[in-house]
C-alpha atoms as a PDB file:
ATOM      1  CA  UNK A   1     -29.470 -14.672   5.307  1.00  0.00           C
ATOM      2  CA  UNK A   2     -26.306 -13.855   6.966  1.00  0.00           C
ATOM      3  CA  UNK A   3     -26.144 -12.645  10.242  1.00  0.00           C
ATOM      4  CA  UNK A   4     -24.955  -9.392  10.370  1.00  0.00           C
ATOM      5  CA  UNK A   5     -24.033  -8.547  13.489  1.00  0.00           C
ATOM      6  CA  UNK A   6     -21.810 -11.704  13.599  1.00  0.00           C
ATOM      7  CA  UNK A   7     -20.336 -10.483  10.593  1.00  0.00           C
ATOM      8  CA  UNK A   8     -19.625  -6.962  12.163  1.00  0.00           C
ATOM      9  CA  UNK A   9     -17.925  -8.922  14.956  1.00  0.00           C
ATOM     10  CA  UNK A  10     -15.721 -10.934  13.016  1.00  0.00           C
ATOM     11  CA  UNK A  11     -14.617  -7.379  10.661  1.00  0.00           C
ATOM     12  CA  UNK A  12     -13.825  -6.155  14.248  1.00  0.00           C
ATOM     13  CA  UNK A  13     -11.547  -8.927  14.949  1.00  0.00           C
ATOM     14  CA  UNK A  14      -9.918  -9.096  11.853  1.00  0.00           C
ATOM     15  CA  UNK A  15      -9.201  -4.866  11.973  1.00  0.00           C
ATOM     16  CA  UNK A  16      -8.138  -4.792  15.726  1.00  0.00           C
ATOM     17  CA  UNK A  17      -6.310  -8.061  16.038  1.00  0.00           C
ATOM     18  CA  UNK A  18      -7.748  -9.530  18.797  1.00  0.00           C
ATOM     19  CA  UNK A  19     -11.119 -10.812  20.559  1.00  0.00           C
ATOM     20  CA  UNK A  20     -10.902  -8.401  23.512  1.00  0.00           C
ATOM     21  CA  UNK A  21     -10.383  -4.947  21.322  1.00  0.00           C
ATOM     22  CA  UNK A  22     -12.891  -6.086  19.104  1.00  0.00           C
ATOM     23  CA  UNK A  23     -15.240  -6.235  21.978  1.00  0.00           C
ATOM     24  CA  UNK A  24     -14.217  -2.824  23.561  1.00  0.00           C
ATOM     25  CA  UNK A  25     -14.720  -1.536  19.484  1.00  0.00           C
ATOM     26  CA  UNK A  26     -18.280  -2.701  20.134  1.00  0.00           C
ATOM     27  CA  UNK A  27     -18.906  -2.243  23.377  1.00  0.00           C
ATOM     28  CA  UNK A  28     -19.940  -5.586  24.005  1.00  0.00           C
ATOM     29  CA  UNK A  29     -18.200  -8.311  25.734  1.00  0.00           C
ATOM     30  CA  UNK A  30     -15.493 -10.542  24.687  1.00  0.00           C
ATOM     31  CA  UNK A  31     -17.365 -13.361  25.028  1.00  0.00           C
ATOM     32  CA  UNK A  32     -20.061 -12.271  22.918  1.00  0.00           C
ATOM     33  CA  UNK A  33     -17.656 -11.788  20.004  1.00  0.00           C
ATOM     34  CA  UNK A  34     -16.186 -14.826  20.105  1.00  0.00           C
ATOM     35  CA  UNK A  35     -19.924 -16.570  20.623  1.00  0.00           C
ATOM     36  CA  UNK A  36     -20.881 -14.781  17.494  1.00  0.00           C
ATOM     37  CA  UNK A  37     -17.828 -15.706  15.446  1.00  0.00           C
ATOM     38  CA  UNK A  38     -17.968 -18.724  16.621  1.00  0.00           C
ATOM     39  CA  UNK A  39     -21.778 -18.985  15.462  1.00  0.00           C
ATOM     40  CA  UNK A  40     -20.225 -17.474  12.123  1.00  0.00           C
ATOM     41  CA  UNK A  41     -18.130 -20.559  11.251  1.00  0.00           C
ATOM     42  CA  UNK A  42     -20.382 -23.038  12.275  1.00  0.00           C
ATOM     43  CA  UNK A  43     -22.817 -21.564  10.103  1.00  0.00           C
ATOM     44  CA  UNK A  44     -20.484 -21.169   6.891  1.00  0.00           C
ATOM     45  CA  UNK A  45     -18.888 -24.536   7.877  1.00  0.00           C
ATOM     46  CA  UNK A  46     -15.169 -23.620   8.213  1.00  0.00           C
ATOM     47  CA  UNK A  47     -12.660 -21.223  10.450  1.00  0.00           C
ATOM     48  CA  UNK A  48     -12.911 -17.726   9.744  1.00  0.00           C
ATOM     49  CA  UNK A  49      -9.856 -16.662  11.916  1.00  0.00           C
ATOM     50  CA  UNK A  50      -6.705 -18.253  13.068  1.00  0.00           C
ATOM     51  CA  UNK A  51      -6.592 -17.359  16.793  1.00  0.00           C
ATOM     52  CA  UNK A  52      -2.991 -15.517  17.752  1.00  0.00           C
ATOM     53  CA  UNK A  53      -1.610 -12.335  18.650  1.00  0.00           C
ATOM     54  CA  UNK A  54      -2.155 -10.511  16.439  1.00  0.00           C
ATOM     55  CA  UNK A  55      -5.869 -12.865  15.027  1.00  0.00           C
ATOM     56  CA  UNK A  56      -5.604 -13.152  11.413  1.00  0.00           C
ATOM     57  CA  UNK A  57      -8.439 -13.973   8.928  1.00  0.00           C
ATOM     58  CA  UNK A  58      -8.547 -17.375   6.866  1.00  0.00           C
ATOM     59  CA  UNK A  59      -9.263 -17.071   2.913  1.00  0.00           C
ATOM     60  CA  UNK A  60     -12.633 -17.289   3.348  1.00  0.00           C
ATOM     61  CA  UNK A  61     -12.859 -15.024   6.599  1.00  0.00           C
ATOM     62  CA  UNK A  62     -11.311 -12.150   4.494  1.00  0.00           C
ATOM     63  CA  UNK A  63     -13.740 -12.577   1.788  1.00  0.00           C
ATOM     64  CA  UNK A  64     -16.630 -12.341   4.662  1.00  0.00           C
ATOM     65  CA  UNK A  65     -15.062  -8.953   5.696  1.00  0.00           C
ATOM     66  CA  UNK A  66     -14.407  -7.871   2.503  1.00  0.00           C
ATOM     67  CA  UNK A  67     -18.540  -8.677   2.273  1.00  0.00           C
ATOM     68  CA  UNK A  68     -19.038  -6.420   5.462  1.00  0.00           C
ATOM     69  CA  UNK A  69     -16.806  -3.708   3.928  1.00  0.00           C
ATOM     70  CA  UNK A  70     -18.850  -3.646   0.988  1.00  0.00           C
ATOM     71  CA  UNK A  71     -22.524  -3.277   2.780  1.00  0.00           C
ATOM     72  CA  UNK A  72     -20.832  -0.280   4.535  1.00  0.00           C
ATOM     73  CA  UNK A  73     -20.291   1.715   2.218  1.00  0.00           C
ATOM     74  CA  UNK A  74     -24.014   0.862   0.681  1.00  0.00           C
ATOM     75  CA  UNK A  75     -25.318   1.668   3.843  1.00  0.00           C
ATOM     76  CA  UNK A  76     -23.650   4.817   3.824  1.00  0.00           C
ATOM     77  CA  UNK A  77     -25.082   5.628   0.260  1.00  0.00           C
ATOM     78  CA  UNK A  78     -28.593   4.385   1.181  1.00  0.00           C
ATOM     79  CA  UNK A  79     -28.080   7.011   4.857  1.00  0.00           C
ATOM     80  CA  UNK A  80     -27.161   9.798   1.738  1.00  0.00           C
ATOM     81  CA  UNK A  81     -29.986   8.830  -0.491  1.00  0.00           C
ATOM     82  CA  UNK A  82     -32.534   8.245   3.309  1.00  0.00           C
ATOM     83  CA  UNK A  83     -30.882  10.543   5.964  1.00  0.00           C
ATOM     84  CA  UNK A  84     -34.341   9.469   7.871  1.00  0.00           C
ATOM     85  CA  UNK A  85     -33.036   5.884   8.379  1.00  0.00           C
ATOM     86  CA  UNK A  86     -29.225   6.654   9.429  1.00  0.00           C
ATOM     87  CA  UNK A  87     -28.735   6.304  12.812  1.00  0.00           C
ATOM     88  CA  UNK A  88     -27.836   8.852  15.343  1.00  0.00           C
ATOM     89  CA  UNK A  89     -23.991   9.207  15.296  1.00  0.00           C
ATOM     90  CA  UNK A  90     -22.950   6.732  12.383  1.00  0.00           C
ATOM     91  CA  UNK A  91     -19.967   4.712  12.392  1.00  0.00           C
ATOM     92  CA  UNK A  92     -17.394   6.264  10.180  1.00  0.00           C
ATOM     93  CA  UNK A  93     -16.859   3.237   7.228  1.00  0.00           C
ATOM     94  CA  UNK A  94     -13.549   1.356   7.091  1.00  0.00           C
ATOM     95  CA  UNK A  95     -12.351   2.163   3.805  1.00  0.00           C
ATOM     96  CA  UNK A  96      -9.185  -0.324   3.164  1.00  0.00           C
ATOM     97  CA  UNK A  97      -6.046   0.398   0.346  1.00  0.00           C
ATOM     98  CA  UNK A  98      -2.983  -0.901  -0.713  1.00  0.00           C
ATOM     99  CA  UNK A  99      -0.308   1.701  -1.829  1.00  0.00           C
ATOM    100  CA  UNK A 100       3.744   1.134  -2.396  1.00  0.00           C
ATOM    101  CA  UNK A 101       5.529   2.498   0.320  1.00  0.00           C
ATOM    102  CA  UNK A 102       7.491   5.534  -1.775  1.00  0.00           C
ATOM    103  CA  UNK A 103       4.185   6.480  -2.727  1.00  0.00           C
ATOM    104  CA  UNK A 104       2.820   6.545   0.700  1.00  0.00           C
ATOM    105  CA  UNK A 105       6.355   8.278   1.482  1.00  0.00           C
ATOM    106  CA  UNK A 106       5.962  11.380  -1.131  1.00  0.00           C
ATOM    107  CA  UNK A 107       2.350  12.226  -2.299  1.00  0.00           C
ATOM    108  CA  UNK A 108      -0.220   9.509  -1.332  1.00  0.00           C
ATOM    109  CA  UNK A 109      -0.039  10.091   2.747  1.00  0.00           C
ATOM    110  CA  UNK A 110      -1.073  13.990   2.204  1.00  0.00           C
ATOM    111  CA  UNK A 111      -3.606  12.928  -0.190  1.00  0.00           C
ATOM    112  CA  UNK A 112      -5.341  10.223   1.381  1.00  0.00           C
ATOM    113  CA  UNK A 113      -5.171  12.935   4.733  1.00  0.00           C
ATOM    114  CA  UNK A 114      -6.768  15.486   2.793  1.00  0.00           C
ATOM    115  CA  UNK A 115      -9.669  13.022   2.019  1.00  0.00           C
ATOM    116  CA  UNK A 116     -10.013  11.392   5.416  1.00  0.00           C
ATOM    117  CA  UNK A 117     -10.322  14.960   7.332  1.00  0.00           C
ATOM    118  CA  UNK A 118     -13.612  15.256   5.493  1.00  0.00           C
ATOM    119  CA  UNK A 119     -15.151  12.223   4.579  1.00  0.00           C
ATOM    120  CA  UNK A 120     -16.945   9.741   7.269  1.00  0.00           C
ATOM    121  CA  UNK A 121     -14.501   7.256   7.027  1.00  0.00           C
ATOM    122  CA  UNK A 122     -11.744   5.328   8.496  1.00  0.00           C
ATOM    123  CA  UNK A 123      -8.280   4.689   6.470  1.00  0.00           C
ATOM    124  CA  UNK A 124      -6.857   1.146   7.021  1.00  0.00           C
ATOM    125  CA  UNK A 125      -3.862   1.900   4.587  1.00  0.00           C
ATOM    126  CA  UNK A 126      -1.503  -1.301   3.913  1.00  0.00           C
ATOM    127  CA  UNK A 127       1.942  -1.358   2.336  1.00  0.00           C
ATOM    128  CA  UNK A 128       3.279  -3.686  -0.033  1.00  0.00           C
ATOM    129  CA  UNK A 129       5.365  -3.511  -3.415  1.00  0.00           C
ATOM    130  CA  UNK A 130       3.757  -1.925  -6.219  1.00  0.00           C
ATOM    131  CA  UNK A 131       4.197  -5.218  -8.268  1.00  0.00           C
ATOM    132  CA  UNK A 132       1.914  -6.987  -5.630  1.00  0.00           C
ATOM    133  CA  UNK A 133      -0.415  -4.499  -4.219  1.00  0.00           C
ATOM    134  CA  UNK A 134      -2.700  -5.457  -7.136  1.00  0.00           C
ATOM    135  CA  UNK A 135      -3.299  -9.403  -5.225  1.00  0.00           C
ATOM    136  CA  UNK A 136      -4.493  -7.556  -1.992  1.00  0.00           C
ATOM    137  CA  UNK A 137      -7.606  -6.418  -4.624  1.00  0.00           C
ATOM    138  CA  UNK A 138      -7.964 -10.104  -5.635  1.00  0.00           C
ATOM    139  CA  UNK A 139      -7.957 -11.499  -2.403  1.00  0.00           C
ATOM    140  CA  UNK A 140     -10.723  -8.913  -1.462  1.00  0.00           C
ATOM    141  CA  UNK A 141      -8.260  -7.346   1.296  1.00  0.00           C
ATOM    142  CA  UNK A 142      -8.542  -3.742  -0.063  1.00  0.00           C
ATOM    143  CA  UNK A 143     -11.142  -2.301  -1.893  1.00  0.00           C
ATOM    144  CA  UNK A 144      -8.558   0.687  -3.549  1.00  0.00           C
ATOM    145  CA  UNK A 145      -4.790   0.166  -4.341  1.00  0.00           C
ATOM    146  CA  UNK A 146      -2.181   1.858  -6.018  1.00  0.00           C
ATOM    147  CA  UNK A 147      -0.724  -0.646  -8.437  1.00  0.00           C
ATOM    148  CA  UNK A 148       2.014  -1.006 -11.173  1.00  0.00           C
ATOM    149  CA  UNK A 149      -0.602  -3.200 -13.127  1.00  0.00           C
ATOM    150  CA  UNK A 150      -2.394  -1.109 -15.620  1.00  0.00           C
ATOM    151  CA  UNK A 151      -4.616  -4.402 -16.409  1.00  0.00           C
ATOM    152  CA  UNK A 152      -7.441  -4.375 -13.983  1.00  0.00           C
ATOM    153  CA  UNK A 153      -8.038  -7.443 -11.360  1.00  0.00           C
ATOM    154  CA  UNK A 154     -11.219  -9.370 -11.669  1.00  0.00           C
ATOM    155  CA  UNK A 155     -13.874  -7.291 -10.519  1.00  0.00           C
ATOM    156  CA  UNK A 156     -12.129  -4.071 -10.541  1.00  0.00           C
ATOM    157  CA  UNK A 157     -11.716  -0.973 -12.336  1.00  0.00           C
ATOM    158  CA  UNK A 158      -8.221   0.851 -13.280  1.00  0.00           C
ATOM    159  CA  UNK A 159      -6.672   4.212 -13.891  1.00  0.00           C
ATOM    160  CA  UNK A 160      -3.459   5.345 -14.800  1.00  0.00           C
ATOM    161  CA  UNK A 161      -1.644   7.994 -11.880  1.00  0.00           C
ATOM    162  CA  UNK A 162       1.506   8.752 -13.332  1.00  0.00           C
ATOM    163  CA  UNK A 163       5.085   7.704 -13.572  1.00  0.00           C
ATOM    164  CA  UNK A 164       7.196   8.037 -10.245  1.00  0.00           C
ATOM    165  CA  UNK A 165      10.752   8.614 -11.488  1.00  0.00           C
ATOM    166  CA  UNK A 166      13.466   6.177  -9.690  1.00  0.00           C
ATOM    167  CA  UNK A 167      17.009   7.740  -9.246  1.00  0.00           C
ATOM    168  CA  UNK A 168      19.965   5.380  -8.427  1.00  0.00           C
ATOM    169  CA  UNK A 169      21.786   7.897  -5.969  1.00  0.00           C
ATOM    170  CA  UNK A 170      24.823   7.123  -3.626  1.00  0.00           C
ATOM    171  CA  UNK A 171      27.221   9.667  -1.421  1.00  0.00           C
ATOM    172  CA  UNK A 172      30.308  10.694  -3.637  1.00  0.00           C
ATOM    173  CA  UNK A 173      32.266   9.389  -1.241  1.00  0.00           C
ATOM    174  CA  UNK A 174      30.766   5.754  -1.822  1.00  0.00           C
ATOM    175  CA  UNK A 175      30.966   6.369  -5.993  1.00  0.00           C
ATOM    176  CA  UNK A 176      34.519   7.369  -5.452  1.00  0.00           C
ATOM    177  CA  UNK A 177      35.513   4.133  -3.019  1.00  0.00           C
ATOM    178  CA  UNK A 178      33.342   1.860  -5.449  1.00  0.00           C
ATOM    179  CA  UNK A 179      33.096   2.903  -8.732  1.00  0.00           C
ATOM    180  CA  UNK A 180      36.381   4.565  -9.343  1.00  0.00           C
ATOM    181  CA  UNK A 181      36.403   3.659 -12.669  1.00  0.00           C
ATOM    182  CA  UNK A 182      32.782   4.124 -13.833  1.00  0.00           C
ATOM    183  CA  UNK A 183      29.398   1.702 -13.365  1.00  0.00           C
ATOM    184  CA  UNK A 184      29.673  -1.413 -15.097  1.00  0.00           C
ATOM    185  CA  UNK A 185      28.386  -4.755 -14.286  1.00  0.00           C
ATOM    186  CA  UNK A 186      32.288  -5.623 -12.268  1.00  0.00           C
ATOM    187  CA  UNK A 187      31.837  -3.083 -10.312  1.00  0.00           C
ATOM    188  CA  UNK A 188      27.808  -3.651  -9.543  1.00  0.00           C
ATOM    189  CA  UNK A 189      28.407  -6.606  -8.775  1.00  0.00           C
ATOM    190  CA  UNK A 190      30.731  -5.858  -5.705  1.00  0.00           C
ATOM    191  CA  UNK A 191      28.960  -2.272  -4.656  1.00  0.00           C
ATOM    192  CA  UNK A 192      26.587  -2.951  -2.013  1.00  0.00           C
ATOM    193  CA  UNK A 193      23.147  -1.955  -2.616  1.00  0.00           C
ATOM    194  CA  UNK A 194      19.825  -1.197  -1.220  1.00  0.00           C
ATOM    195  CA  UNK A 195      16.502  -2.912  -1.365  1.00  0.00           C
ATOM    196  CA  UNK A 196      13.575  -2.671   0.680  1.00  0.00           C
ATOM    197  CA  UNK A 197      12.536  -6.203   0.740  1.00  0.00           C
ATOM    198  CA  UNK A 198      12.452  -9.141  -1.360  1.00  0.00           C
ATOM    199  CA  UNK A 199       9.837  -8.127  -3.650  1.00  0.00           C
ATOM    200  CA  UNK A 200      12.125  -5.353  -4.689  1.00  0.00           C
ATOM    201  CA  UNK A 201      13.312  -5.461  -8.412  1.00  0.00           C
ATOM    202  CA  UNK A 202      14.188  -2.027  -9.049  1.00  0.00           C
ATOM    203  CA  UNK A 203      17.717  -2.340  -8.648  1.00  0.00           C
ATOM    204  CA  UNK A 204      18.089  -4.888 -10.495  1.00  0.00           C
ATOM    205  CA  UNK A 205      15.671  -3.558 -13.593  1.00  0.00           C
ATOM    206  CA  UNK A 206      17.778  -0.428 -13.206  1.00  0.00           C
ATOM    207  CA  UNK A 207      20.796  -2.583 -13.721  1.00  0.00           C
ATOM    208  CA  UNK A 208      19.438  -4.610 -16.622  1.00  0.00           C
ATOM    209  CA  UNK A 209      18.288  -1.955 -18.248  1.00  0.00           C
ATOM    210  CA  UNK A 210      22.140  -0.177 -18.219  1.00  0.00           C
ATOM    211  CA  UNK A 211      24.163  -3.851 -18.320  1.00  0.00           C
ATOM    212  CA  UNK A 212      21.719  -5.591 -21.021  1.00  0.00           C
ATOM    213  CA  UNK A 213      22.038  -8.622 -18.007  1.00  0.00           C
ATOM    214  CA  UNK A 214      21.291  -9.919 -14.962  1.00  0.00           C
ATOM    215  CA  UNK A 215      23.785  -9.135 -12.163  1.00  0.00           C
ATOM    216  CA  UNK A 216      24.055 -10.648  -9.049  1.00  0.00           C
ATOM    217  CA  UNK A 217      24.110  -7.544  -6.549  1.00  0.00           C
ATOM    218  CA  UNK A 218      25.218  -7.605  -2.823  1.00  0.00           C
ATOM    219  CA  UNK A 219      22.159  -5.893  -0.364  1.00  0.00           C
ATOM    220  CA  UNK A 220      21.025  -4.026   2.294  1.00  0.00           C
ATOM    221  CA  UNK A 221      17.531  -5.278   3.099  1.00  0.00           C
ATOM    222  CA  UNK A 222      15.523  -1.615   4.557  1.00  0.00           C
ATOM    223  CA  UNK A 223      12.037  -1.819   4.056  1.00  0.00           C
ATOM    224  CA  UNK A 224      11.315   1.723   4.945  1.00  0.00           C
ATOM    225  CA  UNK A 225      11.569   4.497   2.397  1.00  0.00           C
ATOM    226  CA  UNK A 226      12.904   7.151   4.864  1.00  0.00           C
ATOM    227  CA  UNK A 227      15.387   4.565   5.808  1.00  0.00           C
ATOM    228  CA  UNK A 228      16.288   4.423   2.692  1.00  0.00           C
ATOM    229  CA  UNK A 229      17.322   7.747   1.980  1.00  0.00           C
ATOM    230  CA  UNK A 230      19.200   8.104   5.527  1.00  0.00           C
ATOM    231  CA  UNK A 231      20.934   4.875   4.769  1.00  0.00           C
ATOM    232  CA  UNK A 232      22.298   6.250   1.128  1.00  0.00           C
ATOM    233  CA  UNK A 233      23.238   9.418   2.816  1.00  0.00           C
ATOM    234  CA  UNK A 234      25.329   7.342   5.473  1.00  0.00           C
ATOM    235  CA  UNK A 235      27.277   5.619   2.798  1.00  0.00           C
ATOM    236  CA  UNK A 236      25.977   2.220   3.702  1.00  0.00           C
ATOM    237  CA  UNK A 237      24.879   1.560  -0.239  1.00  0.00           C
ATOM    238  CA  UNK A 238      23.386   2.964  -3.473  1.00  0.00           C
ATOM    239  CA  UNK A 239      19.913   2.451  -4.022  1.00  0.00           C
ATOM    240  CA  UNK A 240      17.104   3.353  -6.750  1.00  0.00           C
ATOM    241  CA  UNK A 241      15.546   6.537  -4.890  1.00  0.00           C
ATOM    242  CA  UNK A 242      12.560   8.531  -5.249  1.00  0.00           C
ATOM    243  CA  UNK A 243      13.154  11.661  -7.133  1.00  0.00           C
ATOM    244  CA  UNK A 244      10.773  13.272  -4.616  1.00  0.00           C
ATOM    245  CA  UNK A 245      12.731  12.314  -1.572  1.00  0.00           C
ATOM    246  CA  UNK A 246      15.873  13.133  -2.819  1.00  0.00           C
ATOM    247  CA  UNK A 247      15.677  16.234  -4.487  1.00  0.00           C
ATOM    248  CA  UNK A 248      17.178  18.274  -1.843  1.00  0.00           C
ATOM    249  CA  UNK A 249      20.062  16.014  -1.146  1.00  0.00           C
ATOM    250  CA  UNK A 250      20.764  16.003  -5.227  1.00  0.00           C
ATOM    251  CA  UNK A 251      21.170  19.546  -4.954  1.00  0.00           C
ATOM    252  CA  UNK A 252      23.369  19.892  -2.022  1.00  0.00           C
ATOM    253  CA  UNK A 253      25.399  17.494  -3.592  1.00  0.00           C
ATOM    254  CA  UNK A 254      24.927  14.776  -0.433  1.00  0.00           C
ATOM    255  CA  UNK A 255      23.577  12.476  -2.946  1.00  0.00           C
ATOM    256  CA  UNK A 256      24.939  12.080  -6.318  1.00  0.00           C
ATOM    257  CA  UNK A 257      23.319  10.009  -9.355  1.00  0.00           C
ATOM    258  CA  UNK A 258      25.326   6.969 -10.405  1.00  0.00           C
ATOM    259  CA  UNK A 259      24.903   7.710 -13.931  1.00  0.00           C
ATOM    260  CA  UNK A 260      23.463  10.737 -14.901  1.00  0.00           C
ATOM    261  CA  UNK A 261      20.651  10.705 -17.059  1.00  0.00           C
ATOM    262  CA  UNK A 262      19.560   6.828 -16.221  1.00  0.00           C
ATOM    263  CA  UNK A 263      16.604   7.567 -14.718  1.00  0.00           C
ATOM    264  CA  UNK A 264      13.797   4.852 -14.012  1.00  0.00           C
ATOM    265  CA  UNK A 265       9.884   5.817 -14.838  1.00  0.00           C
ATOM    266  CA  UNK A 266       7.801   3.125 -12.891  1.00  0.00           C
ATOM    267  CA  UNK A 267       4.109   3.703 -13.879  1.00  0.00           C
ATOM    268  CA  UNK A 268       1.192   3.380 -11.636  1.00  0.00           C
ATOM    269  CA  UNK A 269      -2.571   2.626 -11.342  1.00  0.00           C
ATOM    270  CA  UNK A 270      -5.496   3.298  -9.340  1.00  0.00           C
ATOM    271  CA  UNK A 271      -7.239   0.349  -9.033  1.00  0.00           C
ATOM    272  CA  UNK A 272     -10.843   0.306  -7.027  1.00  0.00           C
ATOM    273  CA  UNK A 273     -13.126  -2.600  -6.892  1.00  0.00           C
ATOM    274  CA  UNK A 274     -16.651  -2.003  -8.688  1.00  0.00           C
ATOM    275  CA  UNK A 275     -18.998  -0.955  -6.012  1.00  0.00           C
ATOM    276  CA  UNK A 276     -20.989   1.823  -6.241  1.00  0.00           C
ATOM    277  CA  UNK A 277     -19.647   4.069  -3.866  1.00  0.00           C
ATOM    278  CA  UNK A 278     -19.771   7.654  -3.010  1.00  0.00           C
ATOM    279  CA  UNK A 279     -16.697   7.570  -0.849  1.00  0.00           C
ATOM    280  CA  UNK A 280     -14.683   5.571  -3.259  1.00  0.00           C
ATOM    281  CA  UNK A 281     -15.665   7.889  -6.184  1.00  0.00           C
ATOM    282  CA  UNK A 282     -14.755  10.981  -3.833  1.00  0.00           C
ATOM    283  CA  UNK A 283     -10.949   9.212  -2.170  1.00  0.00           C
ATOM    284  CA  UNK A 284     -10.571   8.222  -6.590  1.00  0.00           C
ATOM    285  CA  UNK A 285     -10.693  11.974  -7.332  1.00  0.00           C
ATOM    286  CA  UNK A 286      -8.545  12.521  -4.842  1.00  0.00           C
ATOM    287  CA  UNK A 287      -5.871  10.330  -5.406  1.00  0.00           C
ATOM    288  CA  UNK A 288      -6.297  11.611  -9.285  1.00  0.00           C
ATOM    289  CA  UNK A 289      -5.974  15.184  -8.034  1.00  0.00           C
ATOM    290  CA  UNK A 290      -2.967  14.192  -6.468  1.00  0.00           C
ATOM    291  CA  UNK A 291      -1.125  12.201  -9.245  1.00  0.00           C
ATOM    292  CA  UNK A 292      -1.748  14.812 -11.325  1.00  0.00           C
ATOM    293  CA  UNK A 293       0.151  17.241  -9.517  1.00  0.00           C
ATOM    294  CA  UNK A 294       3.236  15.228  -8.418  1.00  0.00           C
ATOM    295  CA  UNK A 295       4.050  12.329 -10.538  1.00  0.00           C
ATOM    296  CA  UNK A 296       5.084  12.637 -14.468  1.00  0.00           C
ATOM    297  CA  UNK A 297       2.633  11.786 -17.327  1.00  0.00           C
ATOM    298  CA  UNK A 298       2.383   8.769 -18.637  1.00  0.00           C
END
């Protein structure tokens, strides 16, 4: 049998970064956490966390939390089902997702809000590209994320959200200075551009898609969606922005579409892992609510 509270120690770790949070988390000392971690490894034979600022967890330490995470949330249906045997002020659960950041920019944050001000949990919400939130589910990382796989990772269940619609939006003054004689793949290929990290192929689908071939763009590297947005609107590049975020600027006439009419649908999924869960049932029909009532159809 594994022991438990060791386990709860090294989840603490892991969540809070370090030995001597974990232990104020717990109310225990920082000694005992580390004894009982250290207990941990020698008793599944390897390291569970590589010691640093912040303490991260080893392949097999996240699969031990992502074990943890899982009896929570049975424990919290089994309190439900036996309100006799949960204790006296219950730890909220620790309810881990992965979401894209312009979704967590536009409708997920208000969503996931909604569902944390009245459900016993605790939202440890990570941010990745919507091309790779998907591996944070087959790592065992999360147990949600918003995804732009529609195939479901091992273990997991998926549902389709919506479409977010992608706008590639600059000031008129940058269109003017760089594209004075229309987009084409010349002028692309000298306009600098936006992208929020190196995971980021938007721009360059977007430019595929309206070249028929790979160009080689010049880029800003932002990796925050609001940064984004105030980046485009000081003339420092043109990026593929959320319709959402933009709408205001569109119509003020701050922002201006490169090309008219060359919009970019990315679809997304909700992907949960298969526990039976109250609370992920109850955040699913949230974040279904949600997509329903600000992304596009797919």
């Amino acid at each position: 049998m594994l022991d438990y509270a060791a386990l709860n120690a090294l989840a603490a770790v892991v969540r809070e970064g370090s030995f001597d949070r974990a232990a104020r988390a717990l109310h225990v000392t920082p000694s005992a956490i580390s004894q009982r971690v250290r207990l941990l490894e020698e008793r599944v034979g390897c390291a569970l966390v590589v010691r640093g600022q912040p303490c991260l967890p080893t392949d097999t330490g996240r699969r031990m939390c992502q074990h943890m995470d899982r009896v929570r949330l049975l424990e919290h249906e089994l309190h439900d089902a036996l309100p006799a045997l949960a204790p006296e002020g219950a730890a909220r659960v620790n309810l881990p997702v992965a979401v894209n950041a312009d979704s967590l920019a536009t409708w997920f944050a208000p969503a996931v809000a909604a569902f944390a001000a009245q459900a016993p949990v605790l939202m440890s919400v990570s941010v990745d590209d919507q091309d790779h939130t998907a591996e944070w589910l087959r790592t065992g990382a999360v147990l949600a994320a918003v995804t732009g796989h529609a195939r479901p990772a091992t273990g997991c269940n998926s549902q389709p959200l919506g479409a977010m619609r992608y706008l590639a939006a600059a000031t008129p003054a940058f269109v003017a200075r760089f594209f004075p004689d229309g987009v084409g793949a010349g002028s692309l290929a000298h306009a600098p551009s936006l992208v929020f990290n190196t995971k980021d192929e938007l721009q360059a689908r977007w430019v595929r898609r309206l070249c028929h071939r790979h160009v080689e763009l010049p880029r800003h590297t932002l990796p925050s969606s609001q940064a984004f947005v105030t980046a485009a609107l000081a003339g420092m590049g043109w990026g593929l922005q959320p319709e959402a975020l933009i709408a205001p600027h569109l119509a003020d006439g701050s922002l201006v579409e490169l090309v008219p009419g060359q919009a970019l649908d990315v679809p997304l999924h909700w992907q949960t892992a298969r526990a039976t869960s109250g609370l992920l049932d109850g955040l699913t029909r949230q974040m279904l609510a949600a997509a329903r009532d600000h992304l596009r159809p797919l």
